[in-house]
Protein backbone atom coordinates (compact mmCIF):
# COMPACT_ATOMS: atom_id res chain seq x y z
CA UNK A 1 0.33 -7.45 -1.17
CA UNK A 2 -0.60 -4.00 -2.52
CA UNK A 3 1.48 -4.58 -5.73
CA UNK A 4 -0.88 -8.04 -6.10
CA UNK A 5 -4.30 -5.88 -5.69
CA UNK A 6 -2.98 -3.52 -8.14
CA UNK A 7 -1.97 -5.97 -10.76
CA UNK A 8 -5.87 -7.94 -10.38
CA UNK A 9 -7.18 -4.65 -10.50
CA UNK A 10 -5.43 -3.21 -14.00
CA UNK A 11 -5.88 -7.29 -15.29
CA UNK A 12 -9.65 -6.99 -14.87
CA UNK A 13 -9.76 -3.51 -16.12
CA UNK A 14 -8.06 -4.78 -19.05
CA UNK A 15 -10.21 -7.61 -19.84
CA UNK A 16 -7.40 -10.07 -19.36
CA UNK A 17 -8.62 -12.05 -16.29
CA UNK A 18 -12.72 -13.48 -16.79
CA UNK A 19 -15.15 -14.68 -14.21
CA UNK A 20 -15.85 -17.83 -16.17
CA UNK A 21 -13.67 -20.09 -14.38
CA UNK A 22 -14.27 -18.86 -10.85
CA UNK A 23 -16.43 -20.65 -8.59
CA UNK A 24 -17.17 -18.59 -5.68
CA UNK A 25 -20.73 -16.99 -5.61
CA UNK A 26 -22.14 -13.82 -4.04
CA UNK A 27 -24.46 -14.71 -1.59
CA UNK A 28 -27.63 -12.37 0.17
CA UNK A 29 -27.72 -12.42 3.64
CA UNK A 30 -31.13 -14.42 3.88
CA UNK A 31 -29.55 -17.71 1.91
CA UNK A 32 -26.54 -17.99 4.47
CA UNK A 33 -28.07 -20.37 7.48
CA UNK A 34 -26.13 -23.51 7.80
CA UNK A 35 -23.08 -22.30 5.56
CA UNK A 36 -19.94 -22.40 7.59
CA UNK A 37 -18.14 -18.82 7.67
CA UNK A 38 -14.87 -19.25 6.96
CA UNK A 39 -13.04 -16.19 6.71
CA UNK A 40 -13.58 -12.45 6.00
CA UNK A 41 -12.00 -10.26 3.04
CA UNK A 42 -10.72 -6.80 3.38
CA UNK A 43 -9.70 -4.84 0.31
CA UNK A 44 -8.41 -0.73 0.12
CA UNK A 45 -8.09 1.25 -2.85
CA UNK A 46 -9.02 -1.08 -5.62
CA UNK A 47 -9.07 0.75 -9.04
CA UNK A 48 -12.38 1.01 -11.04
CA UNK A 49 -16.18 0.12 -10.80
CA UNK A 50 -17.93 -1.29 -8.70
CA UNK A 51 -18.00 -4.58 -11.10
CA UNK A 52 -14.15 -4.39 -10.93
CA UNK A 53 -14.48 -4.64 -7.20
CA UNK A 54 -16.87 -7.68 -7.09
CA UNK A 55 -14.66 -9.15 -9.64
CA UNK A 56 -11.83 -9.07 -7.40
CA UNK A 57 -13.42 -10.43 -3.87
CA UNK A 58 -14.42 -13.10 -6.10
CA UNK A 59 -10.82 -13.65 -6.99
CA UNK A 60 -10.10 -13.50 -3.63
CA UNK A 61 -12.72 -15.14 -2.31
CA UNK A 62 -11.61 -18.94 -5.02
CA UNK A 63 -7.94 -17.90 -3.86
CA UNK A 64 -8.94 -19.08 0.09
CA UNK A 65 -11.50 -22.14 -1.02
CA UNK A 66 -14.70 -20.21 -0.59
CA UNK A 67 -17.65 -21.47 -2.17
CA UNK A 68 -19.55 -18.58 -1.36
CA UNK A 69 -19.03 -14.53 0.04
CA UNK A 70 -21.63 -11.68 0.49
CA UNK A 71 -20.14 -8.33 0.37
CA UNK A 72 -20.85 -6.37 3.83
CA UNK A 73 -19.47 -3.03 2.95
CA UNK A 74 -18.29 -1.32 -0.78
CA UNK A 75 -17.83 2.38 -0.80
CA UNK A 76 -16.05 4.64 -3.36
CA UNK A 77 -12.85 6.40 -1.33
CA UNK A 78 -12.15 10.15 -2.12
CA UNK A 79 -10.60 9.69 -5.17
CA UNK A 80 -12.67 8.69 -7.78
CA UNK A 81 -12.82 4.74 -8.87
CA UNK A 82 -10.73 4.17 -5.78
CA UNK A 83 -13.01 1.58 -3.61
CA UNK A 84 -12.71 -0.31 -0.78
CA UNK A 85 -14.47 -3.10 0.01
CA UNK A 86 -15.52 -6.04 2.73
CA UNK A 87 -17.34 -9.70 2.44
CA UNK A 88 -17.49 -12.64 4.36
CA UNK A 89 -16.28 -15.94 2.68
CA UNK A 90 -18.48 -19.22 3.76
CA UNK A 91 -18.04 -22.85 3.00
């Protein structure tokens, strides 16, 4: 699972995976009455910015049939460009 997070991680940094054909849309906290919550998203020491780490719980967030997810938590570990990261996936 690691290994997987790592590999997103280096593709976005790259350039080699684009947002363009995802679906899933960050949401505020005011728009989500009558959307169905459907799961929740943790992710640990994801390389980069935090762009690279929206970029990935959007990945993750198409990957389990979201149509939606609002990020509750991002903060930057220790190390720097090492973040870690929360959202809530809705329907």
């Amino acid at each position: 699972m690691k290994r997987s997070f790592a590999l997103t991680s280096l593709l976005l940094s790259v350039g080699m995976i684009t947002t363009a054909a995802q679906s899933a849309e960050d949401v505020a906290a005011d728009c989500v009455t009558g959307l169905n919550e459907i799961g929740l998203i943790s992710l640990n020491s994801i390389a980069g910015s935090a762009q690279d780490v929206e970029k990935v719980i959007a990945l993750k967030a198409d990957e389990q049939g979201a149509s939606y997810y609002r990020i509750i938590k991002m903060q930057e570990n220790y190390h720097a460009d090492s973040w870690r990261a929360q959202a809530i996936l809705y329907a």
